[in-house]
Protein backbone atom coordinates (compact mmCIF):
# COMPACT_ATOMS: atom_id res chain seq x y z
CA UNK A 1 0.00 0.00 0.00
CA UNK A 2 1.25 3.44 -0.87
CA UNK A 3 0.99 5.88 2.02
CA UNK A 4 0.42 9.82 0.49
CA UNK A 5 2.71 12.67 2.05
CA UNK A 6 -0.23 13.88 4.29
CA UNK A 7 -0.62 10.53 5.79
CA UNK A 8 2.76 10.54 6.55
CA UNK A 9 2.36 14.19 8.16
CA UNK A 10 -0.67 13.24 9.97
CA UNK A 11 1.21 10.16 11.53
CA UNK A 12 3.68 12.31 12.54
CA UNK A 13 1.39 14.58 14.35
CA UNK A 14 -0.04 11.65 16.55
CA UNK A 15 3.40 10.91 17.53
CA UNK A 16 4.69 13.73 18.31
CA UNK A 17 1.40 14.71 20.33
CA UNK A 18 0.91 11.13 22.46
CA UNK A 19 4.47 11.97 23.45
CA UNK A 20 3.64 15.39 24.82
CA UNK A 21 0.21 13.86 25.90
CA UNK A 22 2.01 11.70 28.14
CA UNK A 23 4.86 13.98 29.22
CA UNK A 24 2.27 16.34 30.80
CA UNK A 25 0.28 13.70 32.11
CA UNK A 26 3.24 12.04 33.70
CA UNK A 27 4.33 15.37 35.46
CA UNK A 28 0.34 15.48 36.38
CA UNK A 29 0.20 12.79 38.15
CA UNK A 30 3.35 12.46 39.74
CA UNK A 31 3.09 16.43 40.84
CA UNK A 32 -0.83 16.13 41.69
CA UNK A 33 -1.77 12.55 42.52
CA UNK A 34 1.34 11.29 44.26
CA UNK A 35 2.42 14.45 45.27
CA UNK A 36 6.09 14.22 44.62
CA UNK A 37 8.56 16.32 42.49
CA UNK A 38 8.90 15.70 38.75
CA UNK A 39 11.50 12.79 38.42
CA UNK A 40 12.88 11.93 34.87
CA UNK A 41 13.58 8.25 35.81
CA UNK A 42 13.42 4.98 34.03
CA UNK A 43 9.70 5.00 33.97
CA UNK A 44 9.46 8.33 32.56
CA UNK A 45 11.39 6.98 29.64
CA UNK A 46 10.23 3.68 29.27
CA UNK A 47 6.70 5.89 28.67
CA UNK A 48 8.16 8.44 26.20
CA UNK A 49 9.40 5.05 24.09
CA UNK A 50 6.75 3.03 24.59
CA UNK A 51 3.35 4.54 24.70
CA UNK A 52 3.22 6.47 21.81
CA UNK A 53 4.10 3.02 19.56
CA UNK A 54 0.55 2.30 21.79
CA UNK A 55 -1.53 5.18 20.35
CA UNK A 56 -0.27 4.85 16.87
CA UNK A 57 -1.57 1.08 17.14
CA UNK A 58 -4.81 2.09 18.31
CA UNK A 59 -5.15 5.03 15.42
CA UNK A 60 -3.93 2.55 12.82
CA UNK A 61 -6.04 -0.50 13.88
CA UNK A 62 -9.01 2.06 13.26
CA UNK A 63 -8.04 2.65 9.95
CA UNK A 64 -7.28 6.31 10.72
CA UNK A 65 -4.17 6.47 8.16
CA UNK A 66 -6.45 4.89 5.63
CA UNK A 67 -7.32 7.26 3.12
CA UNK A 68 -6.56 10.26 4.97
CA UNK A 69 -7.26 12.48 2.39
CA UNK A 70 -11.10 11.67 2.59
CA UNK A 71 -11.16 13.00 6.24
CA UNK A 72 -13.32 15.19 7.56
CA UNK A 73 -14.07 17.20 10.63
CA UNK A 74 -16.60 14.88 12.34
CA UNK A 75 -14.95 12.40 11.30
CA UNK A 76 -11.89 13.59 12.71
CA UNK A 77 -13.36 14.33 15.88
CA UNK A 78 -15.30 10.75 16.16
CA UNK A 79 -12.10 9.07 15.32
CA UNK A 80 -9.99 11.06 18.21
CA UNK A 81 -12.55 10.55 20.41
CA UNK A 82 -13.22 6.68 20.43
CA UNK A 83 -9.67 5.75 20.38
CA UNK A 84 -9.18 8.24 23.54
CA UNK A 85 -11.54 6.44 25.36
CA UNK A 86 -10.35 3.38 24.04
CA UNK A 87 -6.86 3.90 24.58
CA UNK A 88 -7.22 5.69 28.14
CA UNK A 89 -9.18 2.62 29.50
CA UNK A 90 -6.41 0.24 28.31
CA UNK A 91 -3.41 1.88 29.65
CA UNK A 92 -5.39 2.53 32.80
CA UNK A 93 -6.43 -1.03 33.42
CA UNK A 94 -3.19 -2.25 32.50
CA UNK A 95 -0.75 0.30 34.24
CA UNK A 96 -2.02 2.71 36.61
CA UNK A 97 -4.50 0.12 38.15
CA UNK A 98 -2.09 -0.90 40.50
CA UNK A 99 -0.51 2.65 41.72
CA UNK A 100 -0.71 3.03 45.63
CA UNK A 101 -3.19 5.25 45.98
CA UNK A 102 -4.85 7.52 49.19
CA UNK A 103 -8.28 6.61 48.29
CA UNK A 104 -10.44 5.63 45.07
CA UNK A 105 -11.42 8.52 43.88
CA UNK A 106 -7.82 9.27 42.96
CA UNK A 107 -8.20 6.76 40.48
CA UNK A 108 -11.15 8.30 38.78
CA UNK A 109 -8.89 11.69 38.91
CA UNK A 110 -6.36 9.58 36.81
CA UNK A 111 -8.34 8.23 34.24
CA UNK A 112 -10.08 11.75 33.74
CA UNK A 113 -6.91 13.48 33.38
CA UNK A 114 -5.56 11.11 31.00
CA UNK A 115 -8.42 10.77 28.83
CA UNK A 116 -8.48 14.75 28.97
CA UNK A 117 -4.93 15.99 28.35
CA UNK A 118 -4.40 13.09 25.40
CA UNK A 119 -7.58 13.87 23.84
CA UNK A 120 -7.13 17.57 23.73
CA UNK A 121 -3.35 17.05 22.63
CA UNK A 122 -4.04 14.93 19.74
CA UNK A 123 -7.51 16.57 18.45
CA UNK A 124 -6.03 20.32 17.97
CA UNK A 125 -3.18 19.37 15.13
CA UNK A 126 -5.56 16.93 13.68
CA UNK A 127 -8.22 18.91 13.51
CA UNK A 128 -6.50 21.94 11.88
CA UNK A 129 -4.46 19.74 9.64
CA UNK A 130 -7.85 18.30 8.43
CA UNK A 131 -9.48 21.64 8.40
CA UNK A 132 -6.75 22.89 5.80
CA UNK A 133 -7.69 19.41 3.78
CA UNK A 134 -11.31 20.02 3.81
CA UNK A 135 -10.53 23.81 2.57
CA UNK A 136 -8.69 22.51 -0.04
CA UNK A 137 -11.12 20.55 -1.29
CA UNK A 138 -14.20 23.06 -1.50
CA UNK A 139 -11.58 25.78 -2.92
CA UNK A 140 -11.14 22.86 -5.96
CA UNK A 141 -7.58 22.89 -5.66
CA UNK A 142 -7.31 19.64 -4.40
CA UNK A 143 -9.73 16.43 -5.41
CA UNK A 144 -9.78 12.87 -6.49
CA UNK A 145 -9.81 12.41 -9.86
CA UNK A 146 -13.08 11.31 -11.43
CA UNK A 147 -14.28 9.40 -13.94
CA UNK A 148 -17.57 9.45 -15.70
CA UNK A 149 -19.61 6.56 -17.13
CA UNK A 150 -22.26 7.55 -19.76
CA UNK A 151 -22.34 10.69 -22.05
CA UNK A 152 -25.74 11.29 -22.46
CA UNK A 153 -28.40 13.86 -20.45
CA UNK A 154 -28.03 12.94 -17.33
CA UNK A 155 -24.49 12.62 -17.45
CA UNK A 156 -24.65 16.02 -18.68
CA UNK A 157 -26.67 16.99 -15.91
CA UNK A 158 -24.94 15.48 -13.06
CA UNK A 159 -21.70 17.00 -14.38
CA UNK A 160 -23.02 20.97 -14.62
CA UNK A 161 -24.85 20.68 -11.28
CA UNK A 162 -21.13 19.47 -9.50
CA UNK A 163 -19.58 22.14 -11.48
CA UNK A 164 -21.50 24.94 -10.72
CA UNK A 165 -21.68 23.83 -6.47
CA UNK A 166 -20.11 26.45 -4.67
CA UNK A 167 -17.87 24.58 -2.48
CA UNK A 168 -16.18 21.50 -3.74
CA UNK A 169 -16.75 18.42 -3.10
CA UNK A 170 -13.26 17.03 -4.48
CA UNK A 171 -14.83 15.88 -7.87
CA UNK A 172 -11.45 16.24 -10.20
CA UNK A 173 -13.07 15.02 -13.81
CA UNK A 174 -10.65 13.31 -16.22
CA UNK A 175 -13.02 12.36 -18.72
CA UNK A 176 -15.89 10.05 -19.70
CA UNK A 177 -16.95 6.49 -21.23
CA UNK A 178 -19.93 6.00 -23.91
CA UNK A 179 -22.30 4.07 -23.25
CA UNK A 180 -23.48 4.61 -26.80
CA UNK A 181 -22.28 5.24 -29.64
CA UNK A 182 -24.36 8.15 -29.90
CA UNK A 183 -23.50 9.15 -26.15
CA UNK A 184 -22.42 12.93 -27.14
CA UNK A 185 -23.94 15.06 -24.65
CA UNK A 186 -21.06 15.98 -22.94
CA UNK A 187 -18.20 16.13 -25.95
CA UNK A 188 -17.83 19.76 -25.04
CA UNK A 189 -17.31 19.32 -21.75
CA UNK A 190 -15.30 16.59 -21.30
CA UNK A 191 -12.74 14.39 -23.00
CA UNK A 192 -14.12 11.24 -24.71
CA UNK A 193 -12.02 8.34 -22.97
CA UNK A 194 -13.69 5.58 -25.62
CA UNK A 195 -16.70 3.63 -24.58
CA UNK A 196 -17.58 0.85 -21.51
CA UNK A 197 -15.79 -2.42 -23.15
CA UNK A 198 -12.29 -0.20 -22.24
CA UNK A 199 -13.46 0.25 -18.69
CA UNK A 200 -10.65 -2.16 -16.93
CA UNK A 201 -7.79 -0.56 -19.24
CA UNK A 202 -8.73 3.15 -18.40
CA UNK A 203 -8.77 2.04 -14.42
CA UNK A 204 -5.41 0.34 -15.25
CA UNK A 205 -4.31 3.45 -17.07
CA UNK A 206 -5.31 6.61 -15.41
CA UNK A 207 -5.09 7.25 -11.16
CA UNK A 208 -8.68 6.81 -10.72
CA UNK A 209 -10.18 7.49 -7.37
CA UNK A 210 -14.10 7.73 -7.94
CA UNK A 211 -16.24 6.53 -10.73
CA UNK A 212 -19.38 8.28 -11.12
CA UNK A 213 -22.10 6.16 -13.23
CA UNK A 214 -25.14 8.05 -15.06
CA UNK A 215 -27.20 5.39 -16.82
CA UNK A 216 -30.85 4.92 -17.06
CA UNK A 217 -32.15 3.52 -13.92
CA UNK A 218 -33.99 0.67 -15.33
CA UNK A 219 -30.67 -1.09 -16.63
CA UNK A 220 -29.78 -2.97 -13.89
CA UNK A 221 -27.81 -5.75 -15.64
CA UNK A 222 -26.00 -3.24 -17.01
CA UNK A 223 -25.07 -1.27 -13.53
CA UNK A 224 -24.47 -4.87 -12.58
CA UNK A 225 -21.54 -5.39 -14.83
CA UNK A 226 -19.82 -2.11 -14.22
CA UNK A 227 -19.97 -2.21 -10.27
CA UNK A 228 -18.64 -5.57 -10.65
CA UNK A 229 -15.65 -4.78 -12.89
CA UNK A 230 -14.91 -1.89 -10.28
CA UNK A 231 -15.52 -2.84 -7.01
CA UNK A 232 -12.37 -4.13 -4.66
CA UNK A 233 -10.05 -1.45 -7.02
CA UNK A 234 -9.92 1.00 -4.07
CA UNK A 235 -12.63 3.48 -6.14
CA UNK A 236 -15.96 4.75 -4.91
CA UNK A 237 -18.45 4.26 -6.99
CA UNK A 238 -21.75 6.85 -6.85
CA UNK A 239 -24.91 6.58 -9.17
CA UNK A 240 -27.49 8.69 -9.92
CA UNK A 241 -30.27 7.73 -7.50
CA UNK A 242 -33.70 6.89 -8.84
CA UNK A 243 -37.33 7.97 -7.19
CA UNK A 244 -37.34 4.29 -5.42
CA UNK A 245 -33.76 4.77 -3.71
CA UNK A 246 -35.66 7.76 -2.28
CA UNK A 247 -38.58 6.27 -0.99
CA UNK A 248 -36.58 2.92 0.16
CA UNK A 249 -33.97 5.28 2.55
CA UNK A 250 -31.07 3.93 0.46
CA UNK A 251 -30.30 7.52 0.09
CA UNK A 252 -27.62 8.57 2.78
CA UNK A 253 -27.04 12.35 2.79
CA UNK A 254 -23.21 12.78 3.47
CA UNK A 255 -22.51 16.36 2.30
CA UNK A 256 -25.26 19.34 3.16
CA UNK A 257 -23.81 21.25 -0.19
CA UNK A 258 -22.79 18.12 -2.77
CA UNK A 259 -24.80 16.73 -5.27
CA UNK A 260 -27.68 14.24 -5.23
CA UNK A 261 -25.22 10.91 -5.42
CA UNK A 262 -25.78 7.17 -3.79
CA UNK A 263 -22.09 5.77 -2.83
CA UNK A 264 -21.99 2.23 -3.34
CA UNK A 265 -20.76 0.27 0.23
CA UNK A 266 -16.96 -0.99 -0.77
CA UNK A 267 -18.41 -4.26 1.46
CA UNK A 268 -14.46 -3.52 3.83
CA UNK A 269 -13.81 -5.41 6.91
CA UNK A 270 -13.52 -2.74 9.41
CA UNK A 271 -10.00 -1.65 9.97
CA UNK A 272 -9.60 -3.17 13.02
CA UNK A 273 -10.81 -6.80 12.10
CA UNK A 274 -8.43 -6.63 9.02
CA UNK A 275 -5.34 -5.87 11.02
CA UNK A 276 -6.52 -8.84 13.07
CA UNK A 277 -7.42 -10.63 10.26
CA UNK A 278 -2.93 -10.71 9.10
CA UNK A 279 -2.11 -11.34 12.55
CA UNK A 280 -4.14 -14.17 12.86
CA UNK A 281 -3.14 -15.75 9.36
CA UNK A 282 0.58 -14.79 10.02
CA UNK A 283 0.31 -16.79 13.93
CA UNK A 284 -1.36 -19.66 13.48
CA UNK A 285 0.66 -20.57 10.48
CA UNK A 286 3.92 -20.47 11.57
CA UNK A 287 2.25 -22.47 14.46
CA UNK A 288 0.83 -24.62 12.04
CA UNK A 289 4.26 -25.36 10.02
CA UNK A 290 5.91 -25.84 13.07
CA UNK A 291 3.23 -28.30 14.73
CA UNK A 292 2.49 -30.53 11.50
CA UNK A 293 6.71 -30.69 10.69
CA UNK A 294 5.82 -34.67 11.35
CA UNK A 295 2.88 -34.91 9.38
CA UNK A 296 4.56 -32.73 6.36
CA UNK A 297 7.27 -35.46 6.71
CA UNK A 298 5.22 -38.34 6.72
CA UNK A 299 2.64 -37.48 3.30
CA UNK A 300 6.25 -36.66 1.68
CA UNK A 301 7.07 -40.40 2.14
CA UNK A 302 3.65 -41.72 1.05
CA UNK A 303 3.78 -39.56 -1.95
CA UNK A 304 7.40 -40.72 -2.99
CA UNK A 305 6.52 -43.95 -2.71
CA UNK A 306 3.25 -44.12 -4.27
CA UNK A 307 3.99 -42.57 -7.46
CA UNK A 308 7.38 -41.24 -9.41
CA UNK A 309 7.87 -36.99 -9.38
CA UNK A 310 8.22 -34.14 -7.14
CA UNK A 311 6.26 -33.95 -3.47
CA UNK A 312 5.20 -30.71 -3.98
CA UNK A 313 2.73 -29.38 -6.78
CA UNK A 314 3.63 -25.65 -7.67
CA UNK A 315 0.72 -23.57 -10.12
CA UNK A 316 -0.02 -20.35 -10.82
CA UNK A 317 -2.88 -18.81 -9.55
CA UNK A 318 -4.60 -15.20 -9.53
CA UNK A 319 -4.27 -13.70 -6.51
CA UNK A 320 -5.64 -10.33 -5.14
CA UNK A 321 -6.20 -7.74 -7.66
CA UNK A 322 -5.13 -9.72 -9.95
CA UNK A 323 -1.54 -10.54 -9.53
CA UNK A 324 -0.15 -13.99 -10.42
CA UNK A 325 1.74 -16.09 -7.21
CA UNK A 326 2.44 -19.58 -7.44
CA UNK A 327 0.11 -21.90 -5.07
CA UNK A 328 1.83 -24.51 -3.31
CA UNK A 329 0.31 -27.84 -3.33
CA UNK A 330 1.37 -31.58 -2.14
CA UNK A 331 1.13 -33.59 -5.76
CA UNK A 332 -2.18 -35.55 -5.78
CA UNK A 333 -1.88 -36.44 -9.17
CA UNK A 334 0.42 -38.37 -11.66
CA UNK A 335 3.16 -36.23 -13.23
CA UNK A 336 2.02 -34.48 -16.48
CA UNK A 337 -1.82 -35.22 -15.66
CA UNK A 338 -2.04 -31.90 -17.96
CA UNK A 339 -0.13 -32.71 -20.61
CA UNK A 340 -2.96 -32.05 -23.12
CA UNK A 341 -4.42 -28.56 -21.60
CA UNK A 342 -6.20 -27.73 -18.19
CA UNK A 343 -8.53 -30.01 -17.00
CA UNK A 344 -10.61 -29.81 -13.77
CA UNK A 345 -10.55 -32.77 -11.44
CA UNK A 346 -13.55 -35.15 -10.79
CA UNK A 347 -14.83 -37.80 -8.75
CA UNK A 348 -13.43 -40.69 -10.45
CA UNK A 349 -10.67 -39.07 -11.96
CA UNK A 350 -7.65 -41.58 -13.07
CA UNK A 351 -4.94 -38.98 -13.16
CA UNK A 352 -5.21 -38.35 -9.19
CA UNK A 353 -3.23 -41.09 -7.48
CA UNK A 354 -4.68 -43.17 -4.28
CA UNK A 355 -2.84 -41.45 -1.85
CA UNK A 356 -3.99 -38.37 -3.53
CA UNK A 357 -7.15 -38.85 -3.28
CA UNK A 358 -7.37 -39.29 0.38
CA UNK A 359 -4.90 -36.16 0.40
CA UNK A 360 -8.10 -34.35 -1.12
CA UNK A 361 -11.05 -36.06 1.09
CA UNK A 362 -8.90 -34.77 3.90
CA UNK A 363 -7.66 -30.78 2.92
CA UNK A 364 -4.35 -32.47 3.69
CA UNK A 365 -2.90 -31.12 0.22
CA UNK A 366 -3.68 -27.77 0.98
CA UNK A 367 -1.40 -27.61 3.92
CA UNK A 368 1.72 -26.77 2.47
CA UNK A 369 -0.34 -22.95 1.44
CA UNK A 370 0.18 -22.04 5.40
CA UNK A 371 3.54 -20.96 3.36
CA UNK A 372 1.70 -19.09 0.65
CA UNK A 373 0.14 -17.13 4.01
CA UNK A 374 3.24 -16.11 4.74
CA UNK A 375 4.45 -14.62 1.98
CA UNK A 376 1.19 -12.72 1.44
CA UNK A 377 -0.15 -14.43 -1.16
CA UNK A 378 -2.78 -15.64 0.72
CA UNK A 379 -5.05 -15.79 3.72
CA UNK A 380 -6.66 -19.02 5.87
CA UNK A 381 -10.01 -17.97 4.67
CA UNK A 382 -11.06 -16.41 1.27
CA UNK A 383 -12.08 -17.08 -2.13
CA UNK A 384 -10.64 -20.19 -3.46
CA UNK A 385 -7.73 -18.78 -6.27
CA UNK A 386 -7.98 -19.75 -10.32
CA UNK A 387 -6.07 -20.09 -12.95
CA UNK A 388 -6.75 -17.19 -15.38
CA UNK A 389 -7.79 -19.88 -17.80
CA UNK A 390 -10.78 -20.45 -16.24
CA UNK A 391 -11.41 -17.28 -14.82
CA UNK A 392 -11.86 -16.21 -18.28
CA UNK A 393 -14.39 -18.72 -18.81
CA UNK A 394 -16.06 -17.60 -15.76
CA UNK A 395 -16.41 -14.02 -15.87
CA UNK A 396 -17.88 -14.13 -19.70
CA UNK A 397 -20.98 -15.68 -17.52
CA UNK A 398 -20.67 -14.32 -14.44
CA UNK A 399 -18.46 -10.70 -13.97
CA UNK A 400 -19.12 -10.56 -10.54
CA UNK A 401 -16.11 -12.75 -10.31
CA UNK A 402 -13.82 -10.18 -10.59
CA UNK A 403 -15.04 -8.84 -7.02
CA UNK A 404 -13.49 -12.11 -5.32
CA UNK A 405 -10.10 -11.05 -6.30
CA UNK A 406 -10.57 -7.90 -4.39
CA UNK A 407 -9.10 -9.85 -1.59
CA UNK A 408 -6.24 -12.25 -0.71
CA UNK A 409 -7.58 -15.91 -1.65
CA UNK A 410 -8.19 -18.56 0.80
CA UNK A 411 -6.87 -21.78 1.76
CA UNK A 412 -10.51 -22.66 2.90
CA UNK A 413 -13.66 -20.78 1.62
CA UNK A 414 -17.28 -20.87 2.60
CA UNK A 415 -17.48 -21.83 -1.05
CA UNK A 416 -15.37 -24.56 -0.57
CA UNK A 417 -16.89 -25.85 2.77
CA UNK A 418 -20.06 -25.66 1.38
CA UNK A 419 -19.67 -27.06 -2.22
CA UNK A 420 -15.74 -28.57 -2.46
CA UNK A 421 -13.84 -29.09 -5.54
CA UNK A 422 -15.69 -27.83 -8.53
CA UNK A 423 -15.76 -30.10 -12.04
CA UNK A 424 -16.54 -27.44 -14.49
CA UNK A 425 -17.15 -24.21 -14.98
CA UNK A 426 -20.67 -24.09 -14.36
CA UNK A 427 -19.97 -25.60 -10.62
CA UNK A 428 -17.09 -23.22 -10.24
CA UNK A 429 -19.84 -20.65 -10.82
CA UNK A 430 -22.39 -22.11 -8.10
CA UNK A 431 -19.42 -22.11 -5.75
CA UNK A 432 -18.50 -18.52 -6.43
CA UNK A 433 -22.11 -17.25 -5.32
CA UNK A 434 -21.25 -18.77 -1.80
CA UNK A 435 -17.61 -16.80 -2.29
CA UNK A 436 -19.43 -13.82 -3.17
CA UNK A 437 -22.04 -13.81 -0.22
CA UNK A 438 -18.65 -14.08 1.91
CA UNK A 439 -17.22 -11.35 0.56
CA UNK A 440 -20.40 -8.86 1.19
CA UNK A 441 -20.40 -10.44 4.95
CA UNK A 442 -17.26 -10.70 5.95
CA UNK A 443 -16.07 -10.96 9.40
CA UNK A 444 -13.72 -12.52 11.94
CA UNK A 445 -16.33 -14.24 13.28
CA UNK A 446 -17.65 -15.71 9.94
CA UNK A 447 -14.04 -16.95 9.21
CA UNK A 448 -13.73 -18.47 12.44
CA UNK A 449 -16.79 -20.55 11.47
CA UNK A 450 -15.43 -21.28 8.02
CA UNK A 451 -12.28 -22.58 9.70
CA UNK A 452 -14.59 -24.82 12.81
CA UNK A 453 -16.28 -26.47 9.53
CA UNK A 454 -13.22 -27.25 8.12
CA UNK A 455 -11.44 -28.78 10.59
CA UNK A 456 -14.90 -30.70 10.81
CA UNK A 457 -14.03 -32.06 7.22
CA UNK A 458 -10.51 -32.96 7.75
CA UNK A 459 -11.34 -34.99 11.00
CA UNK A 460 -14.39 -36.77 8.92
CA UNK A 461 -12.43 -37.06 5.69
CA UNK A 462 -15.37 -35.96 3.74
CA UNK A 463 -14.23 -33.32 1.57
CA UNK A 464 -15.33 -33.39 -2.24
């Protein structure tokens, strides 16, 4: 992930002010609860060191250097707030709990002061830092630059009533697709990019940071299709609400002075459960690798002697947003079982060999990916990774595909604890609606599920 300047600056700020923060409160409560001189010792510096690495954590684990160019004030002020409180219980519970105290309402005095003086520290920089942001924005020198789908009316429309707003709302317009052919309403007003079938090369091409889409509202296929080749990109997508998405509530008013414009949800793990999320993948796999060292040892043997080639099966696979890695696999089947193309496995197949098939019935072959979660290629629970061969096959039925490789792929799925090894295409497709209702519901609860029913079908040996 690339971090802009201002994030940078802002991270800085938070530093710099939870060591201050702390400073003051230190001399507070050493000068005012304990009622002692102001002593520089080892626990003053242990602090200085230590607790602002605490803060940044909490900040960071609610996503407040994400996208810090989208700040706002309230936003600002909600963030500084909740980790404050957050942050203040923790380091109270966990260090100043057990200070020898006169009585217990010195403790209260404690907790007050620290949730006061950090709050107040850290909210005064941020807030003017994002104040000069938000300024920016509604003077149009800054914005994210914007991309419009559709050239006719109401594209037209849409486009002259941002333009003529009086504050800014950080719209930055690059240009526009067709829809069309005959899409020429706004040809004096904006450049012509080409038309929708170039969609994934202008995203590839130009720095895109919102997508705005202006097509008729009764072609929902269409809409379909284009939220589904841009979703998981990092880009918000807004449409032109219809009369229903006013009369259903869908319509969530965000700026008092912006245009009339639904944001589609990016379906994001909060910040929080996606830090967790790495951690967990990153602990239990080395504890995985290090616990199943005998059991890695003994399917070696058993392959080696059960058939002639290498223990390990190595094939590329499309990983999040799109970039190739190489999946790591114990061999199931005889050597060049591909020699004439790609083929999908099936129940009887002859090419996988009998300890490979128990290999499958078990997950066992998947084990050696615990590595591919280390690297980063992948995570314990996602969207089961293709080969682009297939994935091409896929998405000329179903686009919506391309949303699964929004994130990292999985070792195990809900897809593939619900429906296993797919045949064909047309079974790789009914797996990927179970992928796809995991993606719009994700959660570390809902993988900790996925990963209970897996074990489930390792222990019973029942996996398809």
């Amino acid at each position: 992930m690339v971090f802009s300047k201002r994030t940078y600056i802002l991270f800085l700020i938070d530093y710099v002010s939870s060591i201050i923060s702390w400073l003051l409160f230190f001399y507070f409560r050493k000068t005012q609860i304990e009622f002692s001189s102001f002593i520089q010792d080892k626990q003053f510096y242990l602090g200085i060191l230590t607790i602002p690495l605490f803060w940044l954590l909490i900040y960071s684990l609610q996503g407040t250097y994400l996208q810090v160019k989208r700040l706002y004030r309230i936003r600002i002020i909600k963030l500084t707030l909740i980790g404050s409180i957050l942050g203040s219980l923790l380091l109270f519970f966990g260090l100043l709990l057990d200070d020898v105290i006169p009585n217990h309402q010195t403790y209260y005095k404690s907790l007050i002061a620290l949730f006061s003086i950090h709050f107040i520290i850290t909210l005064i920089p941020r807030y003017f830092l994002t104040t000069y942001q938000v300024k920016k924005i509604q003077t149009k020198k800054e914005g994210f630059t914007t991309l419009i789908i559709g050239g006719n009316e109401k594209a037209l429309q849409i486009f002259t009533e941002i333009q003529q707003l009086p504050l800014g709302i950080g719209t930055n317009f690059i240009g526009y697709l067709r829809i069309k052919d005959n899409d020429s309403a706004l040809e004096n007003q904006l450049q012509c990019l080409g038309n929708i079938t170039n969609l994934s090369d202008i995203i590839s091409t130009y720095p895109i940071e919102d997508v705005i889409i202006a097509i008729e509202s009764n072609e929902h296929e269409l809409l379909s299709k284009l939220i589904a080749t841009i979703q998981g990109k990092g880009i918000k997508i807004k449409i032109i609400p219809d009369m229903y998405d006013f009369l259903s509530g869908s319509l969530k008013l965000n700026n008092l002075f912006g245009a009339l414009l639904l944001e589609i949800p990016s379906d994001e793990m909060a910040p929080w459960q996606k830090s967790s999320k790495r951690l967990i993948d990153i602990c239990i796999s080395i504890l995985s690798i290090i616990l199943l060292m005998p059991l890695y040892f003994f399917v070696s043997f058993l392959i080696k002697q059960n058939s002639k080639g290498p223990i390990f099966f190595l094939q590329e696979r499309i990983g999040k947003n799109g970039i190739p890695f190489k999946i790591i696999k114990f061999r199931t089947m005889f050597v060049n079982a591909e020699i004439n193309g790609p083929q999908l496995s099936s129940t009887n197949d002859s090419r996988i060999t009998s300890v490979g098939n128990f290999l499958r019935k078990t997950r066992i072959d998947e084990f050696p990916q615990f590595i591919n979660v280390l690297k980063g290629d992948m995570s314990l629970v996602g969207p089961r990774p293709e080969r682009q061969f297939y994935i091409d096959q896929i998405i000329q039925k179903e686009p919506h595909y391309l949303q699964l490789t929004s994130v990292r792929p999985g070792i195990t799925s809900w897809g593939q604890v619900k429906f296993g090894y797919a045949e064909n295409v047309n079974e790789m497709i009914r797996r990927m609606k179970y992928d796809l209702l995991y993606l719009k519901n994700r959660s570390l609860s809902l993988d900790f599920k996925i990963m209970f029913y897996t074990l489930i079908t390792i222990i019973k040996a029942k996996g398809k």
